[in-house]
C-alpha atoms as a PDB file:
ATOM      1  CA  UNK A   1    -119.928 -37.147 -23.015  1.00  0.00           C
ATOM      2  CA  UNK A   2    -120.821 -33.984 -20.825  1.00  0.00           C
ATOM      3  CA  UNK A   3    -119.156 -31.322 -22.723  1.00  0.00           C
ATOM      4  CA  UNK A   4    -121.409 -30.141 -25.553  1.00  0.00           C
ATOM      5  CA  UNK A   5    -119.071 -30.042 -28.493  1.00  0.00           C
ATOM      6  CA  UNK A   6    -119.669 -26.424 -29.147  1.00  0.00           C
ATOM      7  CA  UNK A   7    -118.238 -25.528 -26.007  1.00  0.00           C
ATOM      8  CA  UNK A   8    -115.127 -27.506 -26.429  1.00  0.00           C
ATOM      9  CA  UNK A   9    -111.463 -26.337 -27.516  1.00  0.00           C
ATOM     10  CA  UNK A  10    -109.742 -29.277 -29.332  1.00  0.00           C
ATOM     11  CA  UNK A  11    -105.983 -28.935 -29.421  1.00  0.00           C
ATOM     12  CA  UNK A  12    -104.494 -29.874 -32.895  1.00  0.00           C
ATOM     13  CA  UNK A  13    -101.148 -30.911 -30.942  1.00  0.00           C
ATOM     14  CA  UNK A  14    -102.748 -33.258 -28.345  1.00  0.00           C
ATOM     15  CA  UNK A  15    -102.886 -36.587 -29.055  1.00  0.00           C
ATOM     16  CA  UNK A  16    -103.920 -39.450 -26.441  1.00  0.00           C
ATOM     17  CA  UNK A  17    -102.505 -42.599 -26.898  1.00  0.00           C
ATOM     18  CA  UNK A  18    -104.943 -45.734 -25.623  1.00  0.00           C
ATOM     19  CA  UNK A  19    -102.888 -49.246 -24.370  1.00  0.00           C
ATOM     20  CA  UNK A  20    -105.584 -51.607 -24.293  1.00  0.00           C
ATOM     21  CA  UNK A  21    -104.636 -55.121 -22.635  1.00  0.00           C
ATOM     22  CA  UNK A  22    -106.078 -57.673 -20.363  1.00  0.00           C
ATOM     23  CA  UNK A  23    -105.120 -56.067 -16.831  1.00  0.00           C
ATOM     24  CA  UNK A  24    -106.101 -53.029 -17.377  1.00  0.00           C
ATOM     25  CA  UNK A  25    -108.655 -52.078 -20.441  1.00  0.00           C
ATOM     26  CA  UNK A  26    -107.661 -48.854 -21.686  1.00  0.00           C
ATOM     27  CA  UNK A  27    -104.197 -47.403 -20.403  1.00  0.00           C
ATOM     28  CA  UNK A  28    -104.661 -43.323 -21.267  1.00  0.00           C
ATOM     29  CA  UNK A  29    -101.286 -40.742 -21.989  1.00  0.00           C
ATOM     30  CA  UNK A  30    -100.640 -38.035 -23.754  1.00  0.00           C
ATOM     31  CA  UNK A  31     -98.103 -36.821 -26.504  1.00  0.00           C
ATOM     32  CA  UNK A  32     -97.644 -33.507 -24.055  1.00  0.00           C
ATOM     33  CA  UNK A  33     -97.742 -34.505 -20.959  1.00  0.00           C
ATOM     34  CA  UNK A  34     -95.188 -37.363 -18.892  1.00  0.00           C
ATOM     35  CA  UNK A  35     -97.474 -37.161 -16.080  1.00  0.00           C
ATOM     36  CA  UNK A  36    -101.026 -36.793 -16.919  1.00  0.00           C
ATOM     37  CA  UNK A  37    -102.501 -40.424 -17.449  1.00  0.00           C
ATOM     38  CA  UNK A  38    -105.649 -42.683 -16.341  1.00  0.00           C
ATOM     39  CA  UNK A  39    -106.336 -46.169 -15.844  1.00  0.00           C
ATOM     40  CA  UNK A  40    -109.150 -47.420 -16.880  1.00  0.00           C
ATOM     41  CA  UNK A  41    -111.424 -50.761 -16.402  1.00  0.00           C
ATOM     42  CA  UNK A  42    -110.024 -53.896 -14.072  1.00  0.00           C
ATOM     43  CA  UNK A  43    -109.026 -56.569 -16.397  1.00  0.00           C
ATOM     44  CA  UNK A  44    -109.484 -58.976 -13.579  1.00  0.00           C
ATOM     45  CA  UNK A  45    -112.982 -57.898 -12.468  1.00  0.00           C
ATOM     46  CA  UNK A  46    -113.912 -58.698 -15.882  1.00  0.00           C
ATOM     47  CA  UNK A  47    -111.985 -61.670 -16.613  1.00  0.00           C
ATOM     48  CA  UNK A  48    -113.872 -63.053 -13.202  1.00  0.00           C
ATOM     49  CA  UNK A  49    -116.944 -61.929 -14.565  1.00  0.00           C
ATOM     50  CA  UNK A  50    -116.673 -63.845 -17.834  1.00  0.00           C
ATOM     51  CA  UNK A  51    -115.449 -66.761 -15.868  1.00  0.00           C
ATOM     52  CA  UNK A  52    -118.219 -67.335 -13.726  1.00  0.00           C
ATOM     53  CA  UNK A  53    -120.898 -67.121 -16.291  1.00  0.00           C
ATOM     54  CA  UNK A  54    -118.941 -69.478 -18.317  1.00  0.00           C
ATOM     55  CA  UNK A  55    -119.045 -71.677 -15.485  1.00  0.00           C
ATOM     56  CA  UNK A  56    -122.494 -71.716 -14.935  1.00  0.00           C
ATOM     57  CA  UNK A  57    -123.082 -72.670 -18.973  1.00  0.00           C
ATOM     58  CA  UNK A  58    -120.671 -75.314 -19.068  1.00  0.00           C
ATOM     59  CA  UNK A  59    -122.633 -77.063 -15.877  1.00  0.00           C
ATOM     60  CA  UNK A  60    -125.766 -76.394 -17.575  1.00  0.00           C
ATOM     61  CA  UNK A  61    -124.105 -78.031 -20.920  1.00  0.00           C
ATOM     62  CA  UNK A  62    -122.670 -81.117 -18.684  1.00  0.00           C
ATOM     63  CA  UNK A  63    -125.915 -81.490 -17.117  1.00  0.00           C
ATOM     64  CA  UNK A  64    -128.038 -81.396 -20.086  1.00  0.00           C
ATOM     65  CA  UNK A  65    -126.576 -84.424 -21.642  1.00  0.00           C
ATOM     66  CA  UNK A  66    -127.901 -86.551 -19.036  1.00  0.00           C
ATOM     67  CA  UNK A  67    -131.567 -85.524 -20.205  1.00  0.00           C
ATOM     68  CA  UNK A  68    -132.584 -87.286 -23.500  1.00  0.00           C
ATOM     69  CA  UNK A  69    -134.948 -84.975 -24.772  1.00  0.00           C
ATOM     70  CA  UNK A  70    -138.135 -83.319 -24.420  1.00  0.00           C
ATOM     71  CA  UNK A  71    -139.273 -80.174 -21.582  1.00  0.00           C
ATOM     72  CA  UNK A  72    -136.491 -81.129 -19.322  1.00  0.00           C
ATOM     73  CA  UNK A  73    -133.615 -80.763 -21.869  1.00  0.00           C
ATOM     74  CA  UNK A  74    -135.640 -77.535 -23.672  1.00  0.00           C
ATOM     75  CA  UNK A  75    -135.965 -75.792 -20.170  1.00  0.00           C
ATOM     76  CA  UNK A  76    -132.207 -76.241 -19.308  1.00  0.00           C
ATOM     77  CA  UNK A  77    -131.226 -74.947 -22.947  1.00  0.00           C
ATOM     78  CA  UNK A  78    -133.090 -71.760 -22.613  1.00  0.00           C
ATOM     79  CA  UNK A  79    -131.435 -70.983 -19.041  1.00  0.00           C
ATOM     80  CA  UNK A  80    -128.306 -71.683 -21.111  1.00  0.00           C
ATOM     81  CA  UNK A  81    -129.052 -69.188 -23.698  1.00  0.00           C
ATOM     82  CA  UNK A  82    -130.581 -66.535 -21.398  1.00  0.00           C
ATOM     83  CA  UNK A  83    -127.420 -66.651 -19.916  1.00  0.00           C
ATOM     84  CA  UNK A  84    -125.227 -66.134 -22.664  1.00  0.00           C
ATOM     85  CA  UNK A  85    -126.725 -63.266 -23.535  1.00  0.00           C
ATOM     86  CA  UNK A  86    -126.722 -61.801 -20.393  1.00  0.00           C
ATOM     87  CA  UNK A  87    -122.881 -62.074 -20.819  1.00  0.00           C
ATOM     88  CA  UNK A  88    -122.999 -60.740 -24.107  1.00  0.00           C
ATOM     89  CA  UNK A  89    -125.083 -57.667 -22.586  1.00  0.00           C
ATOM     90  CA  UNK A  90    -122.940 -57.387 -19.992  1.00  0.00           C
ATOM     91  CA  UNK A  91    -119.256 -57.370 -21.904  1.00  0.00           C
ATOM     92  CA  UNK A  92    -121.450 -54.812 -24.484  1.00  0.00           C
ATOM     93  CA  UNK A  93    -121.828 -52.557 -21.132  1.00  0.00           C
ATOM     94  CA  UNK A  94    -118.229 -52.769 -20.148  1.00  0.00           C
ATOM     95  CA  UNK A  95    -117.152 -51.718 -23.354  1.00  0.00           C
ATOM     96  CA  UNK A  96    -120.050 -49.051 -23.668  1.00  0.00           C
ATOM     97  CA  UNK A  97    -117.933 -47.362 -20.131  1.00  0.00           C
ATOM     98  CA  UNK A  98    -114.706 -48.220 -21.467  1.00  0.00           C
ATOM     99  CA  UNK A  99    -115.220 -45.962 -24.100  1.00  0.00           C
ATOM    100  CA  UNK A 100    -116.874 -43.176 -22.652  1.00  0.00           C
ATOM    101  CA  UNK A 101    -114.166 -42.557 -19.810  1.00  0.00           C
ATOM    102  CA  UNK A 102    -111.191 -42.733 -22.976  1.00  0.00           C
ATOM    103  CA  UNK A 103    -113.439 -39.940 -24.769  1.00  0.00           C
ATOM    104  CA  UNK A 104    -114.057 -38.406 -22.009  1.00  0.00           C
ATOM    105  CA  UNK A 105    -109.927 -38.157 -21.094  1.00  0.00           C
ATOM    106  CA  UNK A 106    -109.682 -37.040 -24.309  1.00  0.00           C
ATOM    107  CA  UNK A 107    -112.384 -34.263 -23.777  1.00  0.00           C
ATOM    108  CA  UNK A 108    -110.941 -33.056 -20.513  1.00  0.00           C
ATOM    109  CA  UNK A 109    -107.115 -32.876 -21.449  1.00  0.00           C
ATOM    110  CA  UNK A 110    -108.259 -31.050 -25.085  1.00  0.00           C
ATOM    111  CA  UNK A 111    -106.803 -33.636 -27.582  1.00  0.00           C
ATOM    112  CA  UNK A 112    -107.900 -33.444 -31.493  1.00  0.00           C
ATOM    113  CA  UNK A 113    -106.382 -37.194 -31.776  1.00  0.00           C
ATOM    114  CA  UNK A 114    -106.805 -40.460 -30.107  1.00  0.00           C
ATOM    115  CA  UNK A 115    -104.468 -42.890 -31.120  1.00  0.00           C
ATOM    116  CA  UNK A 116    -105.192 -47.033 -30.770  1.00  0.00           C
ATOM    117  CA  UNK A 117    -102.859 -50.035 -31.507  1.00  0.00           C
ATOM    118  CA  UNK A 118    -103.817 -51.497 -34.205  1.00  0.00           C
ATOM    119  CA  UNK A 119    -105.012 -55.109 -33.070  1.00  0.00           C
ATOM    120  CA  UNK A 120    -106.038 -56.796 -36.524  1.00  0.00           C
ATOM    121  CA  UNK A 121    -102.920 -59.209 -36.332  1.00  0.00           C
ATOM    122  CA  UNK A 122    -103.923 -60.650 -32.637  1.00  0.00           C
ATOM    123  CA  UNK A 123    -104.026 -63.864 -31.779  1.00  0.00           C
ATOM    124  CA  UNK A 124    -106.963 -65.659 -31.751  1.00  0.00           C
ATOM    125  CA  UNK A 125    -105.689 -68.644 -30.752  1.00  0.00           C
ATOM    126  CA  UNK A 126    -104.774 -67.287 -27.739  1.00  0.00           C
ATOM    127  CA  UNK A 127    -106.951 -68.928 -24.917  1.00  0.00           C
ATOM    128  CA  UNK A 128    -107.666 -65.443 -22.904  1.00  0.00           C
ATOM    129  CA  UNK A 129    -107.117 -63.114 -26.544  1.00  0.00           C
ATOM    130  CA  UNK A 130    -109.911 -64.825 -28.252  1.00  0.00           C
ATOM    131  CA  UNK A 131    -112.931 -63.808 -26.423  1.00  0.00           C
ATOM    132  CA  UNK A 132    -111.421 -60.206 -25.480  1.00  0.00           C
ATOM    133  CA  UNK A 133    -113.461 -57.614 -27.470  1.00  0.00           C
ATOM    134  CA  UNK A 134    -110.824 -55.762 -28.384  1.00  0.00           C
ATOM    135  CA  UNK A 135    -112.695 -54.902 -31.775  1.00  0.00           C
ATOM    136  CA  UNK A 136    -115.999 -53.322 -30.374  1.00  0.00           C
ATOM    137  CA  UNK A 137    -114.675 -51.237 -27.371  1.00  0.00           C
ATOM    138  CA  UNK A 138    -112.302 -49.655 -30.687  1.00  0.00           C
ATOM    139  CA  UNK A 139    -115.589 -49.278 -32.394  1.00  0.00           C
ATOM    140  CA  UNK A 140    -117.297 -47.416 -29.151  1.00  0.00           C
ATOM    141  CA  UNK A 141    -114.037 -45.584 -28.913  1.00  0.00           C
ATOM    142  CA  UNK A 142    -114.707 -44.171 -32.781  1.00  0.00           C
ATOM    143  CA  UNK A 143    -117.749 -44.100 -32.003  1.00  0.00           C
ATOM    144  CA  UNK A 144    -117.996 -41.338 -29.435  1.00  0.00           C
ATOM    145  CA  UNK A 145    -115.294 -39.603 -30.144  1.00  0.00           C
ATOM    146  CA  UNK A 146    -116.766 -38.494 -33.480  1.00  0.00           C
ATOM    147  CA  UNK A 147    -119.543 -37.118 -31.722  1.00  0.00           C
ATOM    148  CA  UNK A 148    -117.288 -35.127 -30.327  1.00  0.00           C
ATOM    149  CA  UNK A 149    -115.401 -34.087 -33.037  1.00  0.00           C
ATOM    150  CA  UNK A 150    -112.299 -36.325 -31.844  1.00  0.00           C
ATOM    151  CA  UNK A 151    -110.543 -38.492 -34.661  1.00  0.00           C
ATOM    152  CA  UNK A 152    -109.518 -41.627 -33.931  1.00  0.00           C
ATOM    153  CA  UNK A 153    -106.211 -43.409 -35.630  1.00  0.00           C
ATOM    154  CA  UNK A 154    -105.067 -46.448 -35.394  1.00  0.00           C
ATOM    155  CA  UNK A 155    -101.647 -47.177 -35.458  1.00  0.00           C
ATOM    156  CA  UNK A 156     -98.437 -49.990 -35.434  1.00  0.00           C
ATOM    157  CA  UNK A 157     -98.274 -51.190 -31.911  1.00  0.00           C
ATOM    158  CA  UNK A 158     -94.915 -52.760 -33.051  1.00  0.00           C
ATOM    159  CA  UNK A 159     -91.760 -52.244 -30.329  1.00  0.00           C
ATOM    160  CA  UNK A 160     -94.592 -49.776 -28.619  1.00  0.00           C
ATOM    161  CA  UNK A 161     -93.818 -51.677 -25.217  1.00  0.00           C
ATOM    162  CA  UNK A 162     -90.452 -52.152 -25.820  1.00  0.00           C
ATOM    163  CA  UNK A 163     -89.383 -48.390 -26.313  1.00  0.00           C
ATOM    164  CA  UNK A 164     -88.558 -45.894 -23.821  1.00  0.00           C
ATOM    165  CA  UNK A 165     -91.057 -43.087 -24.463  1.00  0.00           C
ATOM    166  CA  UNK A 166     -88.446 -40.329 -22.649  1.00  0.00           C
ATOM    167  CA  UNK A 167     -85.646 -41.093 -24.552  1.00  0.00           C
ATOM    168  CA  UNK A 168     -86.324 -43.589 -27.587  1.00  0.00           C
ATOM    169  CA  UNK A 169     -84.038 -46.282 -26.975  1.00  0.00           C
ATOM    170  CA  UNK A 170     -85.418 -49.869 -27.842  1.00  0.00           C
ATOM    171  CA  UNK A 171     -83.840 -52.466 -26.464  1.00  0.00           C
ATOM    172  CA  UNK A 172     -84.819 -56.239 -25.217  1.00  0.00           C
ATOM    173  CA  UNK A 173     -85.977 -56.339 -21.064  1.00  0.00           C
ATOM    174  CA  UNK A 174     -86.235 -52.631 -20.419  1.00  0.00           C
ATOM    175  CA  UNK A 175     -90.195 -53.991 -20.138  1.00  0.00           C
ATOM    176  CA  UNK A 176     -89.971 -55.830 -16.390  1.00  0.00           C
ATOM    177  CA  UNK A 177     -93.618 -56.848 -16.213  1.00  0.00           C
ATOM    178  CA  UNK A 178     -97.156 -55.069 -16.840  1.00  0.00           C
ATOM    179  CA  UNK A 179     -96.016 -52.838 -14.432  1.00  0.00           C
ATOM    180  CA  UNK A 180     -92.684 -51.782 -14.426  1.00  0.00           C
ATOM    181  CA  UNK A 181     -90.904 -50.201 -16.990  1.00  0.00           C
ATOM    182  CA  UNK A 182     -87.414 -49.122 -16.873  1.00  0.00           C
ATOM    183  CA  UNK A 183     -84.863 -47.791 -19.401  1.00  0.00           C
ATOM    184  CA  UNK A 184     -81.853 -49.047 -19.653  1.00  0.00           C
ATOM    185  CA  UNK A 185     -80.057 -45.392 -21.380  1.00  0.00           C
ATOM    186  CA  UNK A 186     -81.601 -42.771 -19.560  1.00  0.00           C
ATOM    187  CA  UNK A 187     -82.341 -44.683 -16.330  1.00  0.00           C
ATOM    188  CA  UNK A 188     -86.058 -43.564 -16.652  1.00  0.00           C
ATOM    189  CA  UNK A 189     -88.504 -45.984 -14.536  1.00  0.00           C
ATOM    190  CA  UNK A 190     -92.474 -45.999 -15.409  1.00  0.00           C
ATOM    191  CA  UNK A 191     -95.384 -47.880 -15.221  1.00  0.00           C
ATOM    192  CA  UNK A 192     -95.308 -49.697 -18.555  1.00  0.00           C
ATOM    193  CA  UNK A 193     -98.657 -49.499 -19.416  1.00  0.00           C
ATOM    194  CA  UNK A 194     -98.380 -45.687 -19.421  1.00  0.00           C
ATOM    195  CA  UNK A 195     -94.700 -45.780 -21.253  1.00  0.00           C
ATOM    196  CA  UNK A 196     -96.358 -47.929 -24.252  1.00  0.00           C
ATOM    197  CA  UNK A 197     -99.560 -45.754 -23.754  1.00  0.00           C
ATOM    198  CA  UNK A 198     -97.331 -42.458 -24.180  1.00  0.00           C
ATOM    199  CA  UNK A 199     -95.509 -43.811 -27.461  1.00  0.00           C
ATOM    200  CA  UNK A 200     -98.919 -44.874 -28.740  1.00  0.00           C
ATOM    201  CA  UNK A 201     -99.370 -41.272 -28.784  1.00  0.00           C
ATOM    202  CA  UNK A 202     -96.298 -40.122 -29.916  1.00  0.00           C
ATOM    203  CA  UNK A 203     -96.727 -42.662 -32.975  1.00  0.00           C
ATOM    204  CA  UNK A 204     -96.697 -41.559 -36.709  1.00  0.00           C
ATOM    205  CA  UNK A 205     -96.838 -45.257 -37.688  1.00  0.00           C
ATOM    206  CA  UNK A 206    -100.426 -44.770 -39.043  1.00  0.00           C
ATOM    207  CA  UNK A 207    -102.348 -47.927 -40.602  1.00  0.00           C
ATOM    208  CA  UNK A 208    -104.571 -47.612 -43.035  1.00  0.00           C
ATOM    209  CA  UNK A 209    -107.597 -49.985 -44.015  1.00  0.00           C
ATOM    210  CA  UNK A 210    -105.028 -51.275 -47.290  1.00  0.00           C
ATOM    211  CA  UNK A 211    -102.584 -51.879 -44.597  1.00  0.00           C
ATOM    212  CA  UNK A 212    -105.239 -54.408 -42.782  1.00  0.00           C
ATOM    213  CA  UNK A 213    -106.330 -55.975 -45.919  1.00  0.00           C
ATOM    214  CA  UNK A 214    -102.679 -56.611 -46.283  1.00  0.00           C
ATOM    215  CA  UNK A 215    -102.258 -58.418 -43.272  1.00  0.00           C
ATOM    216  CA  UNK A 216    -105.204 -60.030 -43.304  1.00  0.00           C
ATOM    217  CA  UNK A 217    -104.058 -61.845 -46.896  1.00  0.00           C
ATOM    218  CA  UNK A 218    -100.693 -62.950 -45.192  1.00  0.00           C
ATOM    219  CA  UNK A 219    -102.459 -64.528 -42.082  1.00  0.00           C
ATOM    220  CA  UNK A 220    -105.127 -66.390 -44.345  1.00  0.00           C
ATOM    221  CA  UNK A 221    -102.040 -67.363 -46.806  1.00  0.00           C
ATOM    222  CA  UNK A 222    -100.352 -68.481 -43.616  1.00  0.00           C
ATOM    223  CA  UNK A 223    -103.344 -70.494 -42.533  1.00  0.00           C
ATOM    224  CA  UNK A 224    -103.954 -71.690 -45.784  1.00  0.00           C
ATOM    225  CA  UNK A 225    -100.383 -73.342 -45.990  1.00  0.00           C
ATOM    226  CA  UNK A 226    -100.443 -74.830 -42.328  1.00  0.00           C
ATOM    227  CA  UNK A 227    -103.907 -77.366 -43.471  1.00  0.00           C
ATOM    228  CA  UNK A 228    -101.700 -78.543 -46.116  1.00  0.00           C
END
């Protein structure tokens, strides 16, 4: 962060809400403000990114069980491993930048408060969810915001996309696509990234680590009862 945190003025009534999905990383708004916003990461720059090196392991997995042992078969492994954790470092570096330019938003527009969804309850089944690390970049997030003096909540993303953050109303396909928003009360169109961003921000629906636990008993009990 380049603001020493001496220096800064953190406004009690700012909050920035984050929208993190998989086209764009972090979607940035503010409680205050219904223009003031910032996209940040490409979701498909990274998904390509992951995509690739996961090619090149899965040829170097094929290809490996052709050899039946011994220098060949060790030398292939190693490749496979130095490459998987030159993913790892690179996804750890993503997130690492991720985080910074959300702080940094945060920084720059005065805001005591970041607000994040809370993503415990996502869906790791999900093919394209499962590998997302949606957990760390939060961590990073927390991370450097406390240096900073910024607290970070998390709260119920819950009808967060759904909602119209000018004039409240929820109601089913006001969300067009990843793009469009638009309300069908007031009229109001948006990008809906930033409307779900904005209502993150405007959220009071604060989670709490009991809340987690919680959730985290029904989807094991849920689990639990589908292998029977």
């Amino acid at each position: 962060i380049d603001v020493p945190p001496t220096k800064m003025y953190l406004d009690e009534n700012v909050v920035v809400g984050v929208d993190r999905g998989m086209n764009i990383p972090a979607y940035c708004a503010l409680n205050t403000n219904s223009y003031i916003r910032s996209a940040i990461g490409d979701g498909k720059m990274i998904h390509d990114k992951r995509a690739a090196l996961k090619a090149e392991k899965d040829r170097i997995k094929r290809n490996s069980t052709f050899v039946k042992g011994g220098h060949g078969r060790n030398r292939k492994m190693v490749k496979f491993d130095k490459i998987a954790k030159h993913e790892q470092a690179v996804m750890k570096h993503i997130d690492h930048c991720i985080a910074k330019k959300v702080v940094q938003f945060a920084v720059k527009n005065h805001a005591k408060y970041i607000n994040l969804e809370d993503l415990s309850g996502i869906n790791k089944d999900d093919k394209y969810l499962k590998d997302w690390s949606f957990y760390r970049q939060g961590e990073f997030i927390k991370y450097k915001a406390a240096k900073v003096g910024i607290i970070v909540r998390e709260v119920d993303p819950k009808y967060t996309s759904q909602t119209c953050s000018c004039c409240g109303n929820l109601e089913d396909g006001q969300r067009i696509d990843q793009a469009h928003f638009v309300c069908k009360k007031c009229g109001e169109k948006m990008n809906a990234d930033f409307n779900a961003a904005r209502n993150i921000a405007m959220s009071t629906k604060f989670i709490t680590e009991k809340d987690k636990k919680k959730k985290k008993k029904i989807r094991n009990d849920e689990d639990n009862k589908s292998n029977v």
